[in-house]
PDB file of N, CA and C in Angstrom:
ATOM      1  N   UNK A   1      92.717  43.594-161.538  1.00  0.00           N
ATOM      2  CA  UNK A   1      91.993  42.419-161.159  1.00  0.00           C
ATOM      3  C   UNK A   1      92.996  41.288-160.968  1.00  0.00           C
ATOM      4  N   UNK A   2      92.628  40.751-160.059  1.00  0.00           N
ATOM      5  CA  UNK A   2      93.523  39.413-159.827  1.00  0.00           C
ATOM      6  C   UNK A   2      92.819  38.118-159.973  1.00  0.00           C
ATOM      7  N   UNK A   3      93.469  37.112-160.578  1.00  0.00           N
ATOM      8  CA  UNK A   3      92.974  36.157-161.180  1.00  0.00           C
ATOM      9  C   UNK A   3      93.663  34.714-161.118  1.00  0.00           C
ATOM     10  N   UNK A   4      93.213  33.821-159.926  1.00  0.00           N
ATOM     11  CA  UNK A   4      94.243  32.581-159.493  1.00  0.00           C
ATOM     12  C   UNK A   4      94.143  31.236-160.804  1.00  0.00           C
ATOM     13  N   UNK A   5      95.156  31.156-161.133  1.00  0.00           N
ATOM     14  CA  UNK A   5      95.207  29.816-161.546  1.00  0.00           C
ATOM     15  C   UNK A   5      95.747  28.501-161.746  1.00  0.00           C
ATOM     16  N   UNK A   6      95.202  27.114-161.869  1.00  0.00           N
ATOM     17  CA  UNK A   6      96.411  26.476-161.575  1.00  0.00           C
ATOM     18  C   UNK A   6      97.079  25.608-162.127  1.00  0.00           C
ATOM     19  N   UNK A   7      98.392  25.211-162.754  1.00  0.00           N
ATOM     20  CA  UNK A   7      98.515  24.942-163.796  1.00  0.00           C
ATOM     21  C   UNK A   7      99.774  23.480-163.760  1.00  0.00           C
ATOM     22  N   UNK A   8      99.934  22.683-164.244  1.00  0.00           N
ATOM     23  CA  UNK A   8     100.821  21.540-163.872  1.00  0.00           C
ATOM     24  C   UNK A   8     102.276  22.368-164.650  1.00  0.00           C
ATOM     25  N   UNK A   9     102.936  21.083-163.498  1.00  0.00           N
ATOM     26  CA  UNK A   9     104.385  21.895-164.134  1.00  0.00           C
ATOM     27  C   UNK A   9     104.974  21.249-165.123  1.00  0.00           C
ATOM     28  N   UNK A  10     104.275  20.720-166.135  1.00  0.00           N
ATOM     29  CA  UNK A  10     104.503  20.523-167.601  1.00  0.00           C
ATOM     30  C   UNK A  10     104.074  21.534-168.786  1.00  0.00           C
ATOM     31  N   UNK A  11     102.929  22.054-168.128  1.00  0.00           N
ATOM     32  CA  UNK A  11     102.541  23.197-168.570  1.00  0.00           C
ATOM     33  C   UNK A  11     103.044  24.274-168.528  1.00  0.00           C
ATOM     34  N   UNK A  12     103.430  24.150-167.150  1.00  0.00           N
ATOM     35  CA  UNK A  12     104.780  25.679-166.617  1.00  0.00           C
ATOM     36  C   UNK A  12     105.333  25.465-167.359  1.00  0.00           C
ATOM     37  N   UNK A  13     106.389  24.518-167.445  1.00  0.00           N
ATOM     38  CA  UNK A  13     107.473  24.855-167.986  1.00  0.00           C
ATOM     39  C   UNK A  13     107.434  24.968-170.063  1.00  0.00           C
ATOM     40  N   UNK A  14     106.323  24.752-170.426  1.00  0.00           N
ATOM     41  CA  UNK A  14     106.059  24.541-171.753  1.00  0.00           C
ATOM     42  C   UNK A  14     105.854  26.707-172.049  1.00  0.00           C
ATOM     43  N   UNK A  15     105.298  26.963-170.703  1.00  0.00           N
ATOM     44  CA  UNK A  15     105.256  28.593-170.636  1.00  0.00           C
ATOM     45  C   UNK A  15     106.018  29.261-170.544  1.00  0.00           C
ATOM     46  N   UNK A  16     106.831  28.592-169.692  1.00  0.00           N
ATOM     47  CA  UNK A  16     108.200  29.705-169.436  1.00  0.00           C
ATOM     48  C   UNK A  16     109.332  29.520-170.731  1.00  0.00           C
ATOM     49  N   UNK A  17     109.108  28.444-171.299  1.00  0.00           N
ATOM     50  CA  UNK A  17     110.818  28.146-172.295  1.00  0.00           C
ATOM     51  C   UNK A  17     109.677  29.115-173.433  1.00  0.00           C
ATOM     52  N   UNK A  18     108.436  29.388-173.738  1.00  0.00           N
ATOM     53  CA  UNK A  18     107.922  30.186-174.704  1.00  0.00           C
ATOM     54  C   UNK A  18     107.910  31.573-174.534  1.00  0.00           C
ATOM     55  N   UNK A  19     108.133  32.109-172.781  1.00  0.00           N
ATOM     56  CA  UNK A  19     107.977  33.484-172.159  1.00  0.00           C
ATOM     57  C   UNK A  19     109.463  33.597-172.471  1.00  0.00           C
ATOM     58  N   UNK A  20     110.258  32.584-172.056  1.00  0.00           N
ATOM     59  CA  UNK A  20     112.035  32.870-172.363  1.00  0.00           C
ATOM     60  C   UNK A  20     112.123  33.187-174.393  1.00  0.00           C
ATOM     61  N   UNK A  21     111.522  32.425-174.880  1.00  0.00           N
ATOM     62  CA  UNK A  21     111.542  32.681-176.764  1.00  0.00           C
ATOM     63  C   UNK A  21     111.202  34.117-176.891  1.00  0.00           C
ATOM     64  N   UNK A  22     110.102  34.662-176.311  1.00  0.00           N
ATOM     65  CA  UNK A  22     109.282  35.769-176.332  1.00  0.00           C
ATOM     66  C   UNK A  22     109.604  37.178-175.757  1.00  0.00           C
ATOM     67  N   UNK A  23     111.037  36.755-174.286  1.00  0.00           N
ATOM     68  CA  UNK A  23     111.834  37.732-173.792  1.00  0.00           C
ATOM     69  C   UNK A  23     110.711  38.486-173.131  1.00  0.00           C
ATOM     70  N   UNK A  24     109.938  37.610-172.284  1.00  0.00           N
ATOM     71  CA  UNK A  24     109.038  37.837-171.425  1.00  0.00           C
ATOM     72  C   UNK A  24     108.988  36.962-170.292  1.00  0.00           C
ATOM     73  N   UNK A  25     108.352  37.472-168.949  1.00  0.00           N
ATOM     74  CA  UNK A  25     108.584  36.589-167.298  1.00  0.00           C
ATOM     75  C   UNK A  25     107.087  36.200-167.993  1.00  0.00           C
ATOM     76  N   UNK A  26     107.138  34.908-167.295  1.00  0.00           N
ATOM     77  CA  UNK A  26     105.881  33.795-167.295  1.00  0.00           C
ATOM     78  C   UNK A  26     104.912  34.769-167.099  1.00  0.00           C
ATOM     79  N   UNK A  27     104.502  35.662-166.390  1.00  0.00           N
ATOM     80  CA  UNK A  27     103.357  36.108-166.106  1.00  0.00           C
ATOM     81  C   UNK A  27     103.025  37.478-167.265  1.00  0.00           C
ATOM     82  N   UNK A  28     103.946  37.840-167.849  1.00  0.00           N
ATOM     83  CA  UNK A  28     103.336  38.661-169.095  1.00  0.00           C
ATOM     84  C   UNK A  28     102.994  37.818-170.326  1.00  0.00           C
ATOM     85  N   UNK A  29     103.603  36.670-170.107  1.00  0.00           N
ATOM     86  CA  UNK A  29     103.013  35.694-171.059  1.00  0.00           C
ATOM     87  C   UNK A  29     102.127  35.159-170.894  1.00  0.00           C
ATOM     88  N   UNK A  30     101.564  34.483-170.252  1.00  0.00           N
ATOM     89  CA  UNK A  30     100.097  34.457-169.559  1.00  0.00           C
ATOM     90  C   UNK A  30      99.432  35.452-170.527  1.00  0.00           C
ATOM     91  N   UNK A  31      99.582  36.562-169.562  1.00  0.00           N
ATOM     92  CA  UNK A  31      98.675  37.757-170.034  1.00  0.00           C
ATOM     93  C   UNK A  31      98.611  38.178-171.536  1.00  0.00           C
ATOM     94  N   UNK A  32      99.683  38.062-171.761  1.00  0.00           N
ATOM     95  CA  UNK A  32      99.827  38.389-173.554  1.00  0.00           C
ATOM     96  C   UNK A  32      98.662  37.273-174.122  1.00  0.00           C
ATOM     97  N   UNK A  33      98.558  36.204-173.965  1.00  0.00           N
ATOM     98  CA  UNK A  33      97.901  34.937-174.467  1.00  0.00           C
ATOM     99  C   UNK A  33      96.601  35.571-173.874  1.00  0.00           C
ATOM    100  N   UNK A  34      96.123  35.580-172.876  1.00  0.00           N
ATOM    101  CA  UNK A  34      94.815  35.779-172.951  1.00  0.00           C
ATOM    102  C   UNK A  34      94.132  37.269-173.371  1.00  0.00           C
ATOM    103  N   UNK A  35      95.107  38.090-173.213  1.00  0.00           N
ATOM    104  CA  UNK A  35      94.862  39.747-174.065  1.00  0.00           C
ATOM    105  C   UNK A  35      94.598  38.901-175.425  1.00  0.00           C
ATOM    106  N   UNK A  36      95.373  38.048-176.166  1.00  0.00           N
ATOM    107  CA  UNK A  36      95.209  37.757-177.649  1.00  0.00           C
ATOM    108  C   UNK A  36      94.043  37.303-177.910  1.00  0.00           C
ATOM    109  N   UNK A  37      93.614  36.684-176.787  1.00  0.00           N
ATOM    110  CA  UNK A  37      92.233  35.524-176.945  1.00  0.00           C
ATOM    111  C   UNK A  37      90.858  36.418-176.996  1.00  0.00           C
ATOM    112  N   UNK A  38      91.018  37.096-176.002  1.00  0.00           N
ATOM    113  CA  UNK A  38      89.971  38.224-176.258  1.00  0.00           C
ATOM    114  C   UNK A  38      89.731  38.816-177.070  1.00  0.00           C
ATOM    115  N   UNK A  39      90.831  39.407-177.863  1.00  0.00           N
ATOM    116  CA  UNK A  39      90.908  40.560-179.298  1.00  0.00           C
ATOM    117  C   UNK A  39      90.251  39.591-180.048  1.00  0.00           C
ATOM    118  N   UNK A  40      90.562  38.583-180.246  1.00  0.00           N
ATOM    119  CA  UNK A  40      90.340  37.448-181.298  1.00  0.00           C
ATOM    120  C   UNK A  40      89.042  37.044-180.904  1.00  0.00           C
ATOM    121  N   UNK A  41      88.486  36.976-180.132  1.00  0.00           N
ATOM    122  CA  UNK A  41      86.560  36.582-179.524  1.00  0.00           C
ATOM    123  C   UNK A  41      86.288  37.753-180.355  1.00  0.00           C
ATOM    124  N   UNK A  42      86.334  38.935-179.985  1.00  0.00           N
ATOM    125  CA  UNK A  42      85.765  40.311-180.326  1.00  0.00           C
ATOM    126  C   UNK A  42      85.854  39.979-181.885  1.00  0.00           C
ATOM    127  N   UNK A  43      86.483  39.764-182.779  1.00  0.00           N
ATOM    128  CA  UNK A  43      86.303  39.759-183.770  1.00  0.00           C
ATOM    129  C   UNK A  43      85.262  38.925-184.768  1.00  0.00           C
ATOM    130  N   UNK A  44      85.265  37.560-183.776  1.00  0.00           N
ATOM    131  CA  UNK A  44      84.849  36.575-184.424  1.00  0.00           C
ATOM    132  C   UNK A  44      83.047  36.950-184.512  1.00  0.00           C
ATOM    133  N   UNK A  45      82.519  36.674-186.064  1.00  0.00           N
ATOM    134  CA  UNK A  45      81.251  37.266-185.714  1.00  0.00           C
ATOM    135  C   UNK A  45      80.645  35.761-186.575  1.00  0.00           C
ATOM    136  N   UNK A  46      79.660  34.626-186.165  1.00  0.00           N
ATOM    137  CA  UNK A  46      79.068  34.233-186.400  1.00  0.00           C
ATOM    138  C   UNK A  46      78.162  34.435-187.479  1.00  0.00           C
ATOM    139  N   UNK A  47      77.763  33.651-188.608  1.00  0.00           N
ATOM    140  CA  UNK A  47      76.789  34.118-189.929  1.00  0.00           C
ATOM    141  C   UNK A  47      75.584  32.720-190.017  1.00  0.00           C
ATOM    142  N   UNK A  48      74.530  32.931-189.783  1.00  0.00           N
ATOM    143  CA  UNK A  48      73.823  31.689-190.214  1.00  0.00           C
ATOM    144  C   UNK A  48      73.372  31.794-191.994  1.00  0.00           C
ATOM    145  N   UNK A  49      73.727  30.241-192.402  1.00  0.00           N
ATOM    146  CA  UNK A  49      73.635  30.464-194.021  1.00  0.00           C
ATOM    147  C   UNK A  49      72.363  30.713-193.610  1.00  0.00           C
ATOM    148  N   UNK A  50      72.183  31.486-195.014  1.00  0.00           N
ATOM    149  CA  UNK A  50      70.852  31.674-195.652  1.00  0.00           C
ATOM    150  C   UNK A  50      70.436  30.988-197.185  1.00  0.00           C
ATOM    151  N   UNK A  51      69.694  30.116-196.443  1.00  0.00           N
ATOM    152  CA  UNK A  51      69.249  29.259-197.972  1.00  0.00           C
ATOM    153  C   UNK A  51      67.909  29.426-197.606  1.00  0.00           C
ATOM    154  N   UNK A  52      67.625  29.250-199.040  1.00  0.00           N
ATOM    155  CA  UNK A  52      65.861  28.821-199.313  1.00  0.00           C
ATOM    156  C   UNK A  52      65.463  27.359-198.850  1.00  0.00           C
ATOM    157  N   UNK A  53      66.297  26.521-199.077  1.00  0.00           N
ATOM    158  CA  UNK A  53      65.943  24.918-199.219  1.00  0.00           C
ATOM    159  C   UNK A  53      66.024  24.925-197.777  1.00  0.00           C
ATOM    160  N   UNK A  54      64.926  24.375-196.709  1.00  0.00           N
ATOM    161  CA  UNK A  54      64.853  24.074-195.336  1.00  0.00           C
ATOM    162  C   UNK A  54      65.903  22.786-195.477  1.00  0.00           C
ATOM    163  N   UNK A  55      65.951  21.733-196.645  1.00  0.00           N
ATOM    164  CA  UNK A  55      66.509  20.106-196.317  1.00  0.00           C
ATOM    165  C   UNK A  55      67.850  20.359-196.424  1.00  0.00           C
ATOM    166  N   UNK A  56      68.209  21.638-197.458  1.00  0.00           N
ATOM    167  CA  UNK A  56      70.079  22.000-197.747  1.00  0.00           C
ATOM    168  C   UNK A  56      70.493  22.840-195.997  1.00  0.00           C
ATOM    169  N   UNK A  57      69.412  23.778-195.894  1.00  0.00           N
ATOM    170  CA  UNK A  57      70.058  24.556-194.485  1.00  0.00           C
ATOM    171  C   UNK A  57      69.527  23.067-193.117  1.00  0.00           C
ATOM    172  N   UNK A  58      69.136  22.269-192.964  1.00  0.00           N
ATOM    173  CA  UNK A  58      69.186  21.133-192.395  1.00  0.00           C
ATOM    174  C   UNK A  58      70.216  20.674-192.340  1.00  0.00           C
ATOM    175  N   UNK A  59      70.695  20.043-193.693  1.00  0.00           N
ATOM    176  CA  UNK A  59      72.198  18.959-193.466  1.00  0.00           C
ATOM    177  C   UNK A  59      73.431  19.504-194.089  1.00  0.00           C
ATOM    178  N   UNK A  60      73.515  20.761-194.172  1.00  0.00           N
ATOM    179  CA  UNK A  60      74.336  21.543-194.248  1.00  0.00           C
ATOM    180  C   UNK A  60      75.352  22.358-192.987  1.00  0.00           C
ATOM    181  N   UNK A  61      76.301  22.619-192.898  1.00  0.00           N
ATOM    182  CA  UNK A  61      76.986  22.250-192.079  1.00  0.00           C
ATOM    183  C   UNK A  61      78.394  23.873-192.537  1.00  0.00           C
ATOM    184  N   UNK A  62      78.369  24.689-191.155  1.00  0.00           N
ATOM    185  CA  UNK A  62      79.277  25.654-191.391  1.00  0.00           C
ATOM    186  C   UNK A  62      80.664  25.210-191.031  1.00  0.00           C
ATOM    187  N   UNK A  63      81.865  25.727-191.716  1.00  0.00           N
ATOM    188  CA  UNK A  63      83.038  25.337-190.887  1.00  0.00           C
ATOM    189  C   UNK A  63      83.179  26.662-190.079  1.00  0.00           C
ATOM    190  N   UNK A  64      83.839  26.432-189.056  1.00  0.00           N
ATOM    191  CA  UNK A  64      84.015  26.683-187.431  1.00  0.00           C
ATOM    192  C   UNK A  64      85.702  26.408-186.824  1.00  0.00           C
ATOM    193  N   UNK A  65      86.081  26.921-186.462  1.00  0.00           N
ATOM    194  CA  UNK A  65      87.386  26.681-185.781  1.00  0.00           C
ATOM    195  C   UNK A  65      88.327  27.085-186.741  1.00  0.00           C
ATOM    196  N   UNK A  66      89.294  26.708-185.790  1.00  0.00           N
ATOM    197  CA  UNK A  66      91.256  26.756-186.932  1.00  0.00           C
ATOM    198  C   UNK A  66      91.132  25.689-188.249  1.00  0.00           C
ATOM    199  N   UNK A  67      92.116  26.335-188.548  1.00  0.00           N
ATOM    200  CA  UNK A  67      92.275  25.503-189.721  1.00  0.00           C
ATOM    201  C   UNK A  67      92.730  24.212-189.669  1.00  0.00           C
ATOM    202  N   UNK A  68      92.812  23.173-190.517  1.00  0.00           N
ATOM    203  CA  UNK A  68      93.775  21.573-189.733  1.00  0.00           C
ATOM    204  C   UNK A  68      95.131  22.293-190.714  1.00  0.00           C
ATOM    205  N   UNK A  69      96.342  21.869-190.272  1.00  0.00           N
ATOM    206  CA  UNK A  69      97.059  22.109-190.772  1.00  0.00           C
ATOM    207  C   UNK A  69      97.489  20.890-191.585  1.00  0.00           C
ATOM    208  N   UNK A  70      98.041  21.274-192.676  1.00  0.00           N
ATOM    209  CA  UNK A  70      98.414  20.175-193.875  1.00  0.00           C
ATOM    210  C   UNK A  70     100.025  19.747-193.734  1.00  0.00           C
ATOM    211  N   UNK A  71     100.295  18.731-193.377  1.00  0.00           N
ATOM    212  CA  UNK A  71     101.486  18.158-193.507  1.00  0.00           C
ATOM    213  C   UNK A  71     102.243  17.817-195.068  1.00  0.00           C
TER     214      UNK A  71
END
């Protein structure tokens, strides 16, 4: 499958000096990154709490995303 995209060349080049770290051409890096993104969807499985209290599962609140990282 072929797949166009388009990308500024601040971005390029933020890809290629990471495809050069990685000892990969820009375009297996690409691909490596979005092969990763996928594996990583597939895994992710959503849980809705289960509480009794309708007012706790109301203003209650799941965490979601990456972590923040701590300085």
């Amino acid at each position: 499958m072929k797949i166009t995209i388009e990308i500024d060349p601040e971005e390029e080049k933020i890809l290629r000096r990471r495809a050069k770290k990685n000892l990969m051409t820009l375009k297996e890096q690409v691909e490596d990154i979005i092969r990763r993104s996928c594996v990583n969807f597939k895994k992710i499985k959503y849980r809705k709490i289960k509480v009794d209290d309708k007012l706790v599962a109301i203003f209650s609140r799941e965490r979601r995303g990456r972590r923040r990282k701590i300085n």
